[in-house]
Structures are given as structure tokens and as C-alpha cells.
N, C-alpha and C. Protein backbone atom coordinates (compact mmCIF):
# COMPACT_ATOMS: atom_id res chain seq x y z
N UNK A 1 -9.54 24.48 -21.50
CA UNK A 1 -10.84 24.26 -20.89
C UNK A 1 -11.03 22.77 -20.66
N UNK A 2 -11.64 22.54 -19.42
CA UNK A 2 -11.97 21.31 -19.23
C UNK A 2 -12.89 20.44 -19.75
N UNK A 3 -12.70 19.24 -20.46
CA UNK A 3 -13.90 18.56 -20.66
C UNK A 3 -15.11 18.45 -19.59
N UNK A 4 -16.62 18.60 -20.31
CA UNK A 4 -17.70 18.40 -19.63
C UNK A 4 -18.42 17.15 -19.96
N UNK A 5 -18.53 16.73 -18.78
CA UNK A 5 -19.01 15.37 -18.84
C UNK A 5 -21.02 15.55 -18.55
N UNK A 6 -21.84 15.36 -19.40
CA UNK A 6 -23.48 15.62 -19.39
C UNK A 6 -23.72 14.28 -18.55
N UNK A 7 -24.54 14.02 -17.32
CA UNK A 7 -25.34 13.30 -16.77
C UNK A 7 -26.68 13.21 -16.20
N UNK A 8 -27.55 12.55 -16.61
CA UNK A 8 -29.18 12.78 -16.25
C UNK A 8 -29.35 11.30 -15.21
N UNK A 9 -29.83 12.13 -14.15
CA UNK A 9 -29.81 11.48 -12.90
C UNK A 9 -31.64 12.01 -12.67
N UNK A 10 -32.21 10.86 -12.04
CA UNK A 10 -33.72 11.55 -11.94
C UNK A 10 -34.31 12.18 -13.28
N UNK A 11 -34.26 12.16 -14.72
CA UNK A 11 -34.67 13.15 -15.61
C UNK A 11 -34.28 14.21 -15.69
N UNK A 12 -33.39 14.77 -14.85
CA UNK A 12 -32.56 15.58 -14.75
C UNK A 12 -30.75 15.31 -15.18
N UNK A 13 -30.70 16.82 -16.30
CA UNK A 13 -29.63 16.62 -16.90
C UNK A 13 -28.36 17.71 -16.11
N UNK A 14 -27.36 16.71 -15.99
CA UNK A 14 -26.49 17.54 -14.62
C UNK A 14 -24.97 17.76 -15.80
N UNK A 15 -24.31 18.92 -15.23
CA UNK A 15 -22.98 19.16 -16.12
C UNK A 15 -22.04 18.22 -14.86
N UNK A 16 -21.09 17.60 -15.37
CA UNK A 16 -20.10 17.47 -14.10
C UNK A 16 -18.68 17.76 -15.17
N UNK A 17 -17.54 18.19 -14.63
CA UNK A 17 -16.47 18.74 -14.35
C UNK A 17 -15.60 17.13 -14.75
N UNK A 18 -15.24 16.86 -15.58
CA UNK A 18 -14.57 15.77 -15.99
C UNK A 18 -13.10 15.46 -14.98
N UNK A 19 -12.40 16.63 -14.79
CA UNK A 19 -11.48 16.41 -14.17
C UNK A 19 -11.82 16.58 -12.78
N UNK A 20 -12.99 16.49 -12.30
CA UNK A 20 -13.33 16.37 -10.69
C UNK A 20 -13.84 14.70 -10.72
N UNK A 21 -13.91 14.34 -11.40
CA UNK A 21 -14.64 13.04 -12.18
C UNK A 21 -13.11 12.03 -11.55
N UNK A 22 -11.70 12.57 -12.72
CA UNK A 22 -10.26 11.59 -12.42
C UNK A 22 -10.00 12.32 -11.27
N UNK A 23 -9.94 13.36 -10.55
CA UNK A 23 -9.25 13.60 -9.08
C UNK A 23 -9.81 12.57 -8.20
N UNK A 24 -11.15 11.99 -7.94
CA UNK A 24 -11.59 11.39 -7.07
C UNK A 24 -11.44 9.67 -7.53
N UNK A 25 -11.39 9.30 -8.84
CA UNK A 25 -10.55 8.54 -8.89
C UNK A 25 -9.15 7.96 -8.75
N UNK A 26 -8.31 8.95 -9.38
CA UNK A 26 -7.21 9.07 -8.46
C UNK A 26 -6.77 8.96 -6.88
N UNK A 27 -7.76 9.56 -6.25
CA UNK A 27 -7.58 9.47 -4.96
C UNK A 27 -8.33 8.26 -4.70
N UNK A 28 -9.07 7.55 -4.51
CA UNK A 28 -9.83 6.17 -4.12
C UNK A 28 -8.32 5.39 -4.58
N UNK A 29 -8.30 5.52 -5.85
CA UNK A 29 -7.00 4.10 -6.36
C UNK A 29 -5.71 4.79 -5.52
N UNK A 30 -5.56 5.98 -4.91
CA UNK A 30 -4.10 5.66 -4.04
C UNK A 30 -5.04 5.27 -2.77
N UNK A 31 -5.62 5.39 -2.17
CA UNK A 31 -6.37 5.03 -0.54
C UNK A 31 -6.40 3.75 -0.46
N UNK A 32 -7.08 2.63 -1.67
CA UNK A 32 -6.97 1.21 -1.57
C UNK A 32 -5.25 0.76 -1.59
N UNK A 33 -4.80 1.35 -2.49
CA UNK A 33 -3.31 1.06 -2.43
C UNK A 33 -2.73 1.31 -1.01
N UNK A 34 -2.89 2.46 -0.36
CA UNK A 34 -2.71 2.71 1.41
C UNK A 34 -3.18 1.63 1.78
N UNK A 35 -4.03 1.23 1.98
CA UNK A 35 -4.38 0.07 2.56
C UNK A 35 -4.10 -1.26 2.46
N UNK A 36 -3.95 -1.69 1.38
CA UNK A 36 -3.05 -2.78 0.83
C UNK A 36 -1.75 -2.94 1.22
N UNK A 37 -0.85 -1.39 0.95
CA UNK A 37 0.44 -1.35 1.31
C UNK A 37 0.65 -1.47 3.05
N UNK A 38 -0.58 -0.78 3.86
CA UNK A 38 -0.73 -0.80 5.37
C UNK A 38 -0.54 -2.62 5.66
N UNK A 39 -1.19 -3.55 5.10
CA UNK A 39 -1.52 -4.93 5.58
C UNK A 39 -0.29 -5.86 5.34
N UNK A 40 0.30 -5.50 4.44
CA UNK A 40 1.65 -5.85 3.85
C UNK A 40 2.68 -5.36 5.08
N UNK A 41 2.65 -4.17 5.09
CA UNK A 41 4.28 -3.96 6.09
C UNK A 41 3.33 -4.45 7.08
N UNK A 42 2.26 -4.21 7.68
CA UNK A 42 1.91 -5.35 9.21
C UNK A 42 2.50 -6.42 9.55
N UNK A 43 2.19 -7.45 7.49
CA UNK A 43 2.24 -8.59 7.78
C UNK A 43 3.73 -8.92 7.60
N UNK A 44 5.08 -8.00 7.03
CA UNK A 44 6.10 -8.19 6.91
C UNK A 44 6.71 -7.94 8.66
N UNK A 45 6.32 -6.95 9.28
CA UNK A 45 6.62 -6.84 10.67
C UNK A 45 6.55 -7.89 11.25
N UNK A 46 5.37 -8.29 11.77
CA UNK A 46 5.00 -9.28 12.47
C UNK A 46 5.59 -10.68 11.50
N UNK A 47 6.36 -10.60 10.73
CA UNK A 47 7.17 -11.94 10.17
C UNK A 47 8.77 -11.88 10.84
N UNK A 48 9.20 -10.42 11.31
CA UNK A 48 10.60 -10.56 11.57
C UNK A 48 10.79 -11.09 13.10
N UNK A 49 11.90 -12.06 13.08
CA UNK A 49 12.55 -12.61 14.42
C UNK A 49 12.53 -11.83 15.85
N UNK A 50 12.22 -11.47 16.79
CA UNK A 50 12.60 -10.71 17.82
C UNK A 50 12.94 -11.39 18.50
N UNK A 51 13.20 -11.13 20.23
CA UNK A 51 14.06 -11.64 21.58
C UNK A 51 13.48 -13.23 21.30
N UNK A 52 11.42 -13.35 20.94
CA UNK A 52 11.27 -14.59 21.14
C UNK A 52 10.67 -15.05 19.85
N UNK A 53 11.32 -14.83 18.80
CA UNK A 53 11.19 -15.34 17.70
C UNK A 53 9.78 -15.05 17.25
N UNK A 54 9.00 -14.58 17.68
CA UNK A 54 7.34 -13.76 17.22
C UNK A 54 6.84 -15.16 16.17
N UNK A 55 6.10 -14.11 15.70
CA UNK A 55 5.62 -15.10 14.66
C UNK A 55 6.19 -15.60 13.87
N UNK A 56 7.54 -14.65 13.30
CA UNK A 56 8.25 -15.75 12.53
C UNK A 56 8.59 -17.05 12.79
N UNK A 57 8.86 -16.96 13.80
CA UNK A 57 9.18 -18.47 13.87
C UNK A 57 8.31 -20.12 13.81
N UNK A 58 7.25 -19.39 13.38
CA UNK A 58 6.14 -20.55 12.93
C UNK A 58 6.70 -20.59 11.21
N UNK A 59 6.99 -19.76 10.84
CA UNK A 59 7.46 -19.51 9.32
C UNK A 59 8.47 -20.25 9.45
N UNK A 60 9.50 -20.50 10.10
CA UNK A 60 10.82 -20.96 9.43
C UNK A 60 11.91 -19.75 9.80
N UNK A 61 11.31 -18.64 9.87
CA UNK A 61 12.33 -17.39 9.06
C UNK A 61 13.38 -16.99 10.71
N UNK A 62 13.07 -17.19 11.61
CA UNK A 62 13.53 -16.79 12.59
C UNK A 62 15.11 -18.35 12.94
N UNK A 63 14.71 -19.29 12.67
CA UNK A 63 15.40 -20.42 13.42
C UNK A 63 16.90 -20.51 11.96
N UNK A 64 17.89 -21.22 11.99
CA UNK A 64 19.06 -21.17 11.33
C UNK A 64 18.43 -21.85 9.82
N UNK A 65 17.66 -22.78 10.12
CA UNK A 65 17.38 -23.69 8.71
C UNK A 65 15.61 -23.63 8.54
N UNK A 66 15.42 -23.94 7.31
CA UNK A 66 14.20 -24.25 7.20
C UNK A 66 13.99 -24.24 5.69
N UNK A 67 13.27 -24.44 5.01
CA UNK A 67 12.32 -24.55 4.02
C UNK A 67 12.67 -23.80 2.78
N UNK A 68 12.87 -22.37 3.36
CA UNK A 68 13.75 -21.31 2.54
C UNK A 68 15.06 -21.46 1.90
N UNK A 69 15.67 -22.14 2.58
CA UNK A 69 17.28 -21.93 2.69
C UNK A 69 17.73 -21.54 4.05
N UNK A 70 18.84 -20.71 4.24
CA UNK A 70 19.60 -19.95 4.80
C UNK A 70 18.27 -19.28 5.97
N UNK A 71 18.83 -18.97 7.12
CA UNK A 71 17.93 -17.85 7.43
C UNK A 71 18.51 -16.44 7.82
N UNK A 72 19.95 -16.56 7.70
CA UNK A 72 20.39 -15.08 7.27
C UNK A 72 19.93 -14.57 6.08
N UNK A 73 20.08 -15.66 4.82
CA UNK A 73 19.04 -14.57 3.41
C UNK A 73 18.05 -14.42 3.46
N UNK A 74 17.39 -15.53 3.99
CA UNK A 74 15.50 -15.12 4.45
C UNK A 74 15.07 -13.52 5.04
N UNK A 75 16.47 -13.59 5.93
CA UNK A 75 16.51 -12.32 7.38
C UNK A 75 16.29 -10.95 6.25
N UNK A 76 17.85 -11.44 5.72
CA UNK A 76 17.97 -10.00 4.87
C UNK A 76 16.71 -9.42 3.50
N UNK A 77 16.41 -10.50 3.14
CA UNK A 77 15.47 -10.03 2.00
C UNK A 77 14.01 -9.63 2.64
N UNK A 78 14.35 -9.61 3.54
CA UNK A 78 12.52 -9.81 4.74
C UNK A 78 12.99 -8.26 4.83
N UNK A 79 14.27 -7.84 5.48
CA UNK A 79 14.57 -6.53 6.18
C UNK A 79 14.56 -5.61 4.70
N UNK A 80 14.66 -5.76 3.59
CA UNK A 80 14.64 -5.38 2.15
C UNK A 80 13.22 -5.45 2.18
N UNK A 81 12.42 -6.07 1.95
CA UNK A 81 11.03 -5.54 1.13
C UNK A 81 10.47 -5.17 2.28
N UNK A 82 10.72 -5.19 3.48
CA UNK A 82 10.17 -4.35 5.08
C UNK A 82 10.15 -2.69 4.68
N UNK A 83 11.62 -2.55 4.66
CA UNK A 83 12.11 -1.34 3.88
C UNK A 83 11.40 -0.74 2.87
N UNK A 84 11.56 -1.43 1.75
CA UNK A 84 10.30 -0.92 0.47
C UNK A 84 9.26 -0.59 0.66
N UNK A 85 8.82 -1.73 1.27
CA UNK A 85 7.02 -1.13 1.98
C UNK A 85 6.91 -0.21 2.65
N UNK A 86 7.86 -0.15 3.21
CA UNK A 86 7.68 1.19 4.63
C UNK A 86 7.91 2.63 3.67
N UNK A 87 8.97 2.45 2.89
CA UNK A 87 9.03 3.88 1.77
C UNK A 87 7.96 3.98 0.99
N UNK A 88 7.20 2.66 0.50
CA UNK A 88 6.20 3.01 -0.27
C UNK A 88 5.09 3.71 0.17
N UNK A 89 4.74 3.00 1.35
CA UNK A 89 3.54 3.47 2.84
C UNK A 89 4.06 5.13 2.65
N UNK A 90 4.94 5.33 2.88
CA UNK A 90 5.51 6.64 3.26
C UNK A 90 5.52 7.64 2.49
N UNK A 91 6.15 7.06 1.42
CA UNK A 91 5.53 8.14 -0.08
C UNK A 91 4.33 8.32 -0.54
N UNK A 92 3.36 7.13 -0.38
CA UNK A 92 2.04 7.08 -0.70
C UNK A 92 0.86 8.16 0.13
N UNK A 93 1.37 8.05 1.43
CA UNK A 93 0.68 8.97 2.22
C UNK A 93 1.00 10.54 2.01
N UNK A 94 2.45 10.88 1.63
CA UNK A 94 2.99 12.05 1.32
C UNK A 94 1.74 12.67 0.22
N UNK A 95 2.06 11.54 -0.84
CA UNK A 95 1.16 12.51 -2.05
C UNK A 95 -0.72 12.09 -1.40
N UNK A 96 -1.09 11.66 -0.77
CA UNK A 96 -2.43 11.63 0.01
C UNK A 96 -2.71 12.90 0.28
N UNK A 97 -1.80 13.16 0.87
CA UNK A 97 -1.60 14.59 1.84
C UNK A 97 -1.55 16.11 1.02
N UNK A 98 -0.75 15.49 -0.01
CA UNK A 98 -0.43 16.87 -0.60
C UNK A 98 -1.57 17.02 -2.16
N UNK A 99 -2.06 15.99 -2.42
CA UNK A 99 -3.17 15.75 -3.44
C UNK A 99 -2.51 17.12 -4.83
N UNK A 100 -1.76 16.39 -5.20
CA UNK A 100 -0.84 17.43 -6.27
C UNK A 100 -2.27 17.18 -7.79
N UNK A 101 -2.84 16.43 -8.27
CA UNK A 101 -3.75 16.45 -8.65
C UNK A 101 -4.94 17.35 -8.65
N UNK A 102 -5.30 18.03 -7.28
CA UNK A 102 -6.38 19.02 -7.11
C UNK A 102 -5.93 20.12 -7.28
């Protein structure tokens, strides 16, 4: 049996459902995380090199030298946590979707 959580709202005393209480927490703390993880791969996209060097190339990350080091390791560790984010985005929305919690 589920814990009952007692709340008096208005003088009025209300039962609420404890575990309807963590499902909707649960879900808010993955949605901000969606969103967080959304602004991140944006901002990792719009960092990689294309035909005219995009924005990276105000970074450093697109041209042979800069600040970083190398910009083949810059390249590759950019195309690595691009990757991560995009699986994380991807898994994160999976369980959004499938709300294994409810």
C-alpha cells in the first residue's frame, strides 16, 4: 500500500497519493534535464567546423592552431561529447515517452 500524504489547503484536509506526489517529480527533474541537454547539443552543433567554418571558428576550433592545442583533438573530442549529448537527448526523451514510473 501506498503511503498517504494528509494536506489542508483552504481549511480543508485533502488525502494525496504519495507516489503521484514522486511521479510528477520525477518527471519535471527529467523535462529540465531535456532542456538543458537540448541547449548543450545546440550549443555543441553550432561549435563544429563546416564548408565555412560556422561559428566555430570564432572559437579557435575550426582553424589548425589555437588556444586549445591541436585542432584535430579539439575536432575529435567536440565530435565525442556531440555524440554523448545526442544519446543522452535521445535516451532521455525515450523514458519521457514511455514514463516507466507511472
Amino acid at each position: 500500500m501506498a503511503p498517504i500524504v494528509q494536506v489542508a489547503v483552504h481549511g480543508r484536509r485533502h488525502t494525496i497519493d504519495a507516489d503521484a506526489i514522486t511521479c510528477a517529480a520525477v518527471e519535471t527533474i527529467l523535462s529540465v534535464l531535456q532542456v538543458a541537454i537540448s541547449v548543450i547539443v545546440i550549443f555543441l552543433v553550432l561549435m563544429h567546423s563546416g564548408k565555412d567554418s560556422g561559428l566555430s571558428g570564432a572559437f579557435g576550433v575550426g582553424t589548425g592552431a589555437g588556444p586549445l592545442g591541436g585542432g584535430s583533438m579539439v575536432e575529435r573530442n567536440l565530435n565525442r561529447w556531440t555524440i554523448f549529448f545526442a544519446i543522452l537527448f535521445l535516451l532521455n526523451a525515450i523514458v519521457l515517452l514511455k514514463r516507466p514510473w507511472a
